[in-house]
C-alpha atoms as a PDB file:
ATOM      1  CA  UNK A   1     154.654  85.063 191.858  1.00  0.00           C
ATOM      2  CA  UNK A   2     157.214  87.546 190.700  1.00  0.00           C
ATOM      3  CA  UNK A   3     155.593  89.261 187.136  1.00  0.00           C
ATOM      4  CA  UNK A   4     158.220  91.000 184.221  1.00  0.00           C
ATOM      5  CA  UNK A   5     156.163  93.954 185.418  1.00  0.00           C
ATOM      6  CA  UNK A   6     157.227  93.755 188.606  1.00  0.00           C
ATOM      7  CA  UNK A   7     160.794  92.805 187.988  1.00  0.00           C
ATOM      8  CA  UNK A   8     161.469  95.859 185.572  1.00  0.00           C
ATOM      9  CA  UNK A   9     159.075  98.487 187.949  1.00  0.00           C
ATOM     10  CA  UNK A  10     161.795  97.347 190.483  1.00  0.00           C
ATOM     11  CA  UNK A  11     164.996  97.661 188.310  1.00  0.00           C
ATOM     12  CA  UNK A  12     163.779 101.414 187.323  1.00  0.00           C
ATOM     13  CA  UNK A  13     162.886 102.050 190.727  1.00  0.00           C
ATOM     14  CA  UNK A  14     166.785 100.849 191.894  1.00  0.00           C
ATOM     15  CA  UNK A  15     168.015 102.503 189.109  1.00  0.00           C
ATOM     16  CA  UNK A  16     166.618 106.068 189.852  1.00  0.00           C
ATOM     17  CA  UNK A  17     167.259 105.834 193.468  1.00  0.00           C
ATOM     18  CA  UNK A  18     171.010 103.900 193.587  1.00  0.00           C
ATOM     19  CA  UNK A  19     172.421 106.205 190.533  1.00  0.00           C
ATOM     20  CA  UNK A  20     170.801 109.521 190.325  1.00  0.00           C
ATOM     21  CA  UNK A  21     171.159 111.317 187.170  1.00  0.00           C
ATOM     22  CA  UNK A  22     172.917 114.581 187.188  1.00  0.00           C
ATOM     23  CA  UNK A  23     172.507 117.730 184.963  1.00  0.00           C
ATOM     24  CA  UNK A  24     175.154 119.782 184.736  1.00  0.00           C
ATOM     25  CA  UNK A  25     177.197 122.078 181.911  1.00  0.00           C
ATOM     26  CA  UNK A  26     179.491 120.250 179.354  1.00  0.00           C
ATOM     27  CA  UNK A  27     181.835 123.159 180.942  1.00  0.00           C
ATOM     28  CA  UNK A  28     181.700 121.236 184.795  1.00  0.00           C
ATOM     29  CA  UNK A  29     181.888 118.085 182.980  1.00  0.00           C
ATOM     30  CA  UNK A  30     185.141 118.716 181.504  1.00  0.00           C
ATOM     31  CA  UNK A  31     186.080 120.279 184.516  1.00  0.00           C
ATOM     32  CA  UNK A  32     185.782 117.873 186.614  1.00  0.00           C
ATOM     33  CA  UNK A  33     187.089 115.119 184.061  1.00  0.00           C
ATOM     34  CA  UNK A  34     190.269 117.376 183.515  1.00  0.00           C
ATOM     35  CA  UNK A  35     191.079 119.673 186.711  1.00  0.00           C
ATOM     36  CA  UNK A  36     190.544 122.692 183.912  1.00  0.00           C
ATOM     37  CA  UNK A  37     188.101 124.852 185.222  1.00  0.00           C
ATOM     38  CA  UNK A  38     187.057 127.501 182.643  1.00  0.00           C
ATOM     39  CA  UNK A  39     183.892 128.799 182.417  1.00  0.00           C
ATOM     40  CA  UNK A  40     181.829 129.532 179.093  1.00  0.00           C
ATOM     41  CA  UNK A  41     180.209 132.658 179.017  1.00  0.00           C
ATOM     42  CA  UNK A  42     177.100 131.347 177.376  1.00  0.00           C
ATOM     43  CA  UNK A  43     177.018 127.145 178.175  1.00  0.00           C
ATOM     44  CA  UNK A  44     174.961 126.347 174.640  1.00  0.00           C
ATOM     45  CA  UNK A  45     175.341 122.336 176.044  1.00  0.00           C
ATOM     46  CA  UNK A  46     173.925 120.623 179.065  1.00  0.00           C
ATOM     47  CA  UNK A  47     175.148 116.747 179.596  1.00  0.00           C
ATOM     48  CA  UNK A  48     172.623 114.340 181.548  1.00  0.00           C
ATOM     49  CA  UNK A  49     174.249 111.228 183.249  1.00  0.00           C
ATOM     50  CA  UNK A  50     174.462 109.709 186.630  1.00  0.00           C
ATOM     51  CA  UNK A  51     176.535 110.017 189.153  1.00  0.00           C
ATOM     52  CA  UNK A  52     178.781 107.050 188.615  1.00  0.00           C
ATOM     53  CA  UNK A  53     179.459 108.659 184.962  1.00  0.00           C
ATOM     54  CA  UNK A  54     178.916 104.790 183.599  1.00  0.00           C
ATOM     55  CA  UNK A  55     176.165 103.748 181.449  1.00  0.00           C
ATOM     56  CA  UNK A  56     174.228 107.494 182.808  1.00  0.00           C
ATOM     57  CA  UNK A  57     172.329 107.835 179.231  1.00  0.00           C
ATOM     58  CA  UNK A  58     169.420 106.174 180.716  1.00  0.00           C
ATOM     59  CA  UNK A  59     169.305 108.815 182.907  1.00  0.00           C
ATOM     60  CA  UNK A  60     166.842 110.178 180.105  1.00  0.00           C
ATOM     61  CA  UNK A  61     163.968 107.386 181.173  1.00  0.00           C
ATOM     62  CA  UNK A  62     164.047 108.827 185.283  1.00  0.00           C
ATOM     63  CA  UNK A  63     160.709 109.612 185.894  1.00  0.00           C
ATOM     64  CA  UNK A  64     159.885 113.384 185.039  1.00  0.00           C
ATOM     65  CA  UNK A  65     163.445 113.991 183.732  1.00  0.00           C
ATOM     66  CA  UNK A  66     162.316 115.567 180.467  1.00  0.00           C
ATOM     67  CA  UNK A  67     159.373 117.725 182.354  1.00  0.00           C
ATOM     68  CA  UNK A  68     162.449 119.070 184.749  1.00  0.00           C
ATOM     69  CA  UNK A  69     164.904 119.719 182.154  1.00  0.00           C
ATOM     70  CA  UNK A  70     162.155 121.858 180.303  1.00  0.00           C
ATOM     71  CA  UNK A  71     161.632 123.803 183.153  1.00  0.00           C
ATOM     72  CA  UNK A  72     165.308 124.499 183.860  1.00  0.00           C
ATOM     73  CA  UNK A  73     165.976 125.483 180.271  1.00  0.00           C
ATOM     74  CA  UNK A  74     162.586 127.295 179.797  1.00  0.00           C
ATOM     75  CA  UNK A  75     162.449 126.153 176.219  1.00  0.00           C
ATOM     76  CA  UNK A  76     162.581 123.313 173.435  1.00  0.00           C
ATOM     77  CA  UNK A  77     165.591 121.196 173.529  1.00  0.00           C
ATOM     78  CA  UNK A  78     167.273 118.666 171.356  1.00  0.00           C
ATOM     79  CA  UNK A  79     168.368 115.463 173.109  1.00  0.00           C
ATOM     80  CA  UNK A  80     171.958 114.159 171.358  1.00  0.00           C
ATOM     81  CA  UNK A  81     172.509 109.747 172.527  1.00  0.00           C
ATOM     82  CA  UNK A  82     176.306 110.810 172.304  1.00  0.00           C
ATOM     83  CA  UNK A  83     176.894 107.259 174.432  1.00  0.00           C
ATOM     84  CA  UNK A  84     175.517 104.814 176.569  1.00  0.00           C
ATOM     85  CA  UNK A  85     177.182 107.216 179.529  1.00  0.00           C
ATOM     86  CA  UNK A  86     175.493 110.344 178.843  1.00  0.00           C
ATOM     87  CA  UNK A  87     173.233 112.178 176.547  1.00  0.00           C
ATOM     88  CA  UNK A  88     174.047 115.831 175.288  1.00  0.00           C
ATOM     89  CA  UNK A  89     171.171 118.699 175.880  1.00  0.00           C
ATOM     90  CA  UNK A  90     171.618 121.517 173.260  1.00  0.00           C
ATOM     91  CA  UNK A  91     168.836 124.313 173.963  1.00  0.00           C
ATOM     92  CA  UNK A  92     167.274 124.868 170.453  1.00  0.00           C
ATOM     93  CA  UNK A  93     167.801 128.746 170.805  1.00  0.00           C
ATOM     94  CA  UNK A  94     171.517 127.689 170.977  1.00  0.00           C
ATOM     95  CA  UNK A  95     171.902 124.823 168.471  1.00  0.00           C
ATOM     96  CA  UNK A  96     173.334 125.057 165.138  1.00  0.00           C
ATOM     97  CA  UNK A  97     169.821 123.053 164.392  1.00  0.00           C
ATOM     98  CA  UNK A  98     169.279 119.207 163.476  1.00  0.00           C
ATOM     99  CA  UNK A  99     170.967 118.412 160.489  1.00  0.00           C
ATOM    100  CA  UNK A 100     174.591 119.787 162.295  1.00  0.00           C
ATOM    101  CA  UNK A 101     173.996 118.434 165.469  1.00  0.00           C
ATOM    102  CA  UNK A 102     173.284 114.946 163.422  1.00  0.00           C
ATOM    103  CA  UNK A 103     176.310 115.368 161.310  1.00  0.00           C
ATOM    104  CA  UNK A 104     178.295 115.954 164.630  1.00  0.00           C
ATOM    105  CA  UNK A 105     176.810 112.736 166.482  1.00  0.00           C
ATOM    106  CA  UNK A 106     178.007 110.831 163.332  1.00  0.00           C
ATOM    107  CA  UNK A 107     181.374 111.821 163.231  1.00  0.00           C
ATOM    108  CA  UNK A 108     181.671 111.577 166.807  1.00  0.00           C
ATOM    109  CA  UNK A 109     180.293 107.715 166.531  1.00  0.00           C
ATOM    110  CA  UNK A 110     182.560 106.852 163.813  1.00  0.00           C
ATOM    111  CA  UNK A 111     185.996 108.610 164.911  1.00  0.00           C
ATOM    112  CA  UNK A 112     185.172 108.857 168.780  1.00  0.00           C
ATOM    113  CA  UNK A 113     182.819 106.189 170.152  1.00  0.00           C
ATOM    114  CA  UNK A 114     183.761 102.107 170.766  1.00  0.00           C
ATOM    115  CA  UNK A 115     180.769 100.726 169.231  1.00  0.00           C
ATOM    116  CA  UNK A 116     179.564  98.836 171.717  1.00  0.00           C
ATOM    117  CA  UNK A 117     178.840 102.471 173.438  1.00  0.00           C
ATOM    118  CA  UNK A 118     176.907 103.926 170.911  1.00  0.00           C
ATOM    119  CA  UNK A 119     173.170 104.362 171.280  1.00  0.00           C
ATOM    120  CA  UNK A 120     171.722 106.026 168.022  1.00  0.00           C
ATOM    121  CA  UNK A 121     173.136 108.276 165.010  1.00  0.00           C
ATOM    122  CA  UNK A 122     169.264 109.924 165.371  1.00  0.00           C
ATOM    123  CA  UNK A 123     168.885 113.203 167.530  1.00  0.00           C
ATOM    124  CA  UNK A 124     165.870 113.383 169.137  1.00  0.00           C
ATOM    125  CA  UNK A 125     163.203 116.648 170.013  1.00  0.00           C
ATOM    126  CA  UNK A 126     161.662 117.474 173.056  1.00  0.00           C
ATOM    127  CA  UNK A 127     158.940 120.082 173.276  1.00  0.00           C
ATOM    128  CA  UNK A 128     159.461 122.256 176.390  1.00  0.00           C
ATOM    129  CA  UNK A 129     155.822 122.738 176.956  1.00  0.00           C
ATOM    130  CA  UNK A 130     154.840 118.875 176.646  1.00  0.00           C
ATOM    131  CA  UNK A 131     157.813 117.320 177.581  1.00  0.00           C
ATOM    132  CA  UNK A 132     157.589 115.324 174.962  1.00  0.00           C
ATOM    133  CA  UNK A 133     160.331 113.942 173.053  1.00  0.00           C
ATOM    134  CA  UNK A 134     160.571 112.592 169.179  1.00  0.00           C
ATOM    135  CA  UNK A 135     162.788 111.891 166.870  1.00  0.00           C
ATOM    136  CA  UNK A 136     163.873 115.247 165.402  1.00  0.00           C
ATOM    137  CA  UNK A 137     163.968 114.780 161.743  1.00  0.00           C
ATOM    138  CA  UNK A 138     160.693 112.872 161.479  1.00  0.00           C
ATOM    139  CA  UNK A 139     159.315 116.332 163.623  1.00  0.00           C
ATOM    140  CA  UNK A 140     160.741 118.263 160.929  1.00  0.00           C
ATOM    141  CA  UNK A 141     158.703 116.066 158.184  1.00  0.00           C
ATOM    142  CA  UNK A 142     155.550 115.781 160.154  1.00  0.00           C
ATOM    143  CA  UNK A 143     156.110 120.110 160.481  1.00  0.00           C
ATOM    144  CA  UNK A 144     157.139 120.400 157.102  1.00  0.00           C
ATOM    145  CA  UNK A 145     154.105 117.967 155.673  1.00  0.00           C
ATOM    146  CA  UNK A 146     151.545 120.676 157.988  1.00  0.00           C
ATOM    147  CA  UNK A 147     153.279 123.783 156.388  1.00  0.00           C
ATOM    148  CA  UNK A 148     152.122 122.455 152.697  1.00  0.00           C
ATOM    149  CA  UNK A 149     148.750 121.163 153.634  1.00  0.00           C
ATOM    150  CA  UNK A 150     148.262 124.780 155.122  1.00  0.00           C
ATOM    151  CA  UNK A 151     149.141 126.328 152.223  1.00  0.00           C
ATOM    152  CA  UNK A 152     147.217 124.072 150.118  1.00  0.00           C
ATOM    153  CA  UNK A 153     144.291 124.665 151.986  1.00  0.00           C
ATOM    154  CA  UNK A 154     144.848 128.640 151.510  1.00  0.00           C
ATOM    155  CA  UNK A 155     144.825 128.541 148.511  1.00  0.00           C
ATOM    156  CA  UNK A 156     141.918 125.906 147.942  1.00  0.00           C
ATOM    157  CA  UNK A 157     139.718 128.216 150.143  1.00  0.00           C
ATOM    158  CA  UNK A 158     140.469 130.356 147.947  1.00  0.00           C
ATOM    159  CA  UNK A 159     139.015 128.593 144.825  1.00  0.00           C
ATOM    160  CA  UNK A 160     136.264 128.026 146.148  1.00  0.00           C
ATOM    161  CA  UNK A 161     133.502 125.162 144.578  1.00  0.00           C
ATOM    162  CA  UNK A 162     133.426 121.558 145.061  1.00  0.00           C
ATOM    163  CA  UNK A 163     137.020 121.181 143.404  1.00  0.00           C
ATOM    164  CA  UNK A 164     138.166 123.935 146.147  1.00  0.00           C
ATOM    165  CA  UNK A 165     136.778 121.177 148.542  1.00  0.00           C
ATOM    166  CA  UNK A 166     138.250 118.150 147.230  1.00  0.00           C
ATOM    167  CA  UNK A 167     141.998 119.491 147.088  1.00  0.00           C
ATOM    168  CA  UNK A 168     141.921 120.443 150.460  1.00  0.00           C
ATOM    169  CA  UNK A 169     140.418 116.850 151.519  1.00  0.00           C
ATOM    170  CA  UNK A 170     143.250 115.086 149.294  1.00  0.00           C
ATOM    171  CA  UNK A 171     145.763 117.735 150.985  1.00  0.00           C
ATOM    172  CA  UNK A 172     144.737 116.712 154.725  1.00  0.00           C
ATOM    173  CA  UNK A 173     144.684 113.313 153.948  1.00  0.00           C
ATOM    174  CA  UNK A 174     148.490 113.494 152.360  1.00  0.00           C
ATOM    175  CA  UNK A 175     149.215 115.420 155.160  1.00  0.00           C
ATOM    176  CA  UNK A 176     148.175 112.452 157.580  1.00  0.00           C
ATOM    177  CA  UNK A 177     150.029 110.234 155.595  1.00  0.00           C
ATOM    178  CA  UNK A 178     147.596 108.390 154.099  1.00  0.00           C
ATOM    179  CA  UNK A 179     148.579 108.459 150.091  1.00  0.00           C
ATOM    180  CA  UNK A 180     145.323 106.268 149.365  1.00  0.00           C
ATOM    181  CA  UNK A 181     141.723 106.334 150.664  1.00  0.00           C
ATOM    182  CA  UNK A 182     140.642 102.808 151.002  1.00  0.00           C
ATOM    183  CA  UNK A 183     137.505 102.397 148.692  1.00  0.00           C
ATOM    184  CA  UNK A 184     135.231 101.779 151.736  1.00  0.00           C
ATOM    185  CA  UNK A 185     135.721 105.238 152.548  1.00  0.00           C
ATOM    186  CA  UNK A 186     135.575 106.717 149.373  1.00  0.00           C
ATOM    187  CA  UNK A 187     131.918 107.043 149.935  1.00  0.00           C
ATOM    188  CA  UNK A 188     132.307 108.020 153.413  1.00  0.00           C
ATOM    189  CA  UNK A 189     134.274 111.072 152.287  1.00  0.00           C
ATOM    190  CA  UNK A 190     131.632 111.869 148.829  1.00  0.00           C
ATOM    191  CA  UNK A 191     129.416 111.959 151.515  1.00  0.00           C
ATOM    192  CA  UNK A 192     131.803 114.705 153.709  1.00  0.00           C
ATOM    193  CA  UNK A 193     131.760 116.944 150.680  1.00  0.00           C
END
């Protein structure tokens, strides 16, 4: 008896071995697409596909690709779904940062891509250290949401005193995103204090 589990371990498996991904310079890429060879002194983008060129985004899912692009680029990277044939790798030290590069995917989907080939208007994040990868602009909330509760806490250490103590708890628990503390562990957290 043949399980999904089985069926889809085997696809990826196929996958991976009958179309390896390649990682190469958006400079080679349009080389070899056009016969141009020119050479940017500084390559700021990376594209990931296979070797077929067709339907190569999923490239992304090969097992340890993020782990080994980290390692070649030695840093955080943003990951742009430009199609279902490729994704775009900008190093973060060279992108113009997430809002551009998600204005650019946008007005490359509308003007550029059929959209049957289009995978996401969302850039996504991945850590160089973790490998890890996330959407980019909920990273920027989650670091954004940190930043205040730090600050909050500062400045409520600062205070001092049991109301010192209960703005930092309200400012960790906005921080987690929890806007409400259910009244079961309103107690619980009287009791923290």
């Amino acid at each position: 008896h043949v399980t999904k589990e089985d069926i889809y371990h085997q696809a990826r498996y196929n996958t991976w071995h009958e179309l390896p991904g390649e990682f190469l310079t958006m400079s080679d890429l349009i080389a070899e697409l056009t016969g141009i060879k020119e050479k940017c002194p500084e390559e700021p983008m990376y594209v990931l596909t296979n070797q077929i060129r067709n339907y190569g985004a999923s490239a992304i899912l090969y097992p340890d690709r993020l782990a080994g692009i980290s390692l070649c680029l030695k840093e955080n990277f943003y990951v742009v779904p430009s199609s279902v044939h490729e994704m775009i790798i900008v190093p973060e030290s060279a992108s113009p940062g997430r809002r551009m590069l998600t204005e650019m995917l946008r007005e490359v989907n509308e003007t550029q891509v059929e959209r049957e080939e289009q995978l996401s208007d969302k850039v996504q994040f991945c850590d160089g250290k973790t490998a890890v990868m996330e959407n980019a602009e909920r990273r920027e909330t989650r670091l954004e949401k940190a930043k205040e509760a730090e600050k909050v806490t500062a400045k409520t250490e600062a205070k001092g005193g049991i109301h010192g103590k209960l703005e930092k708890a309200k400012a960790e628990i906005k921080a987690k995103g929890a806007d409400t503390i259910p009244k079961d562990k309103a107690k619980d957290l009287a009791t923290v204090l």
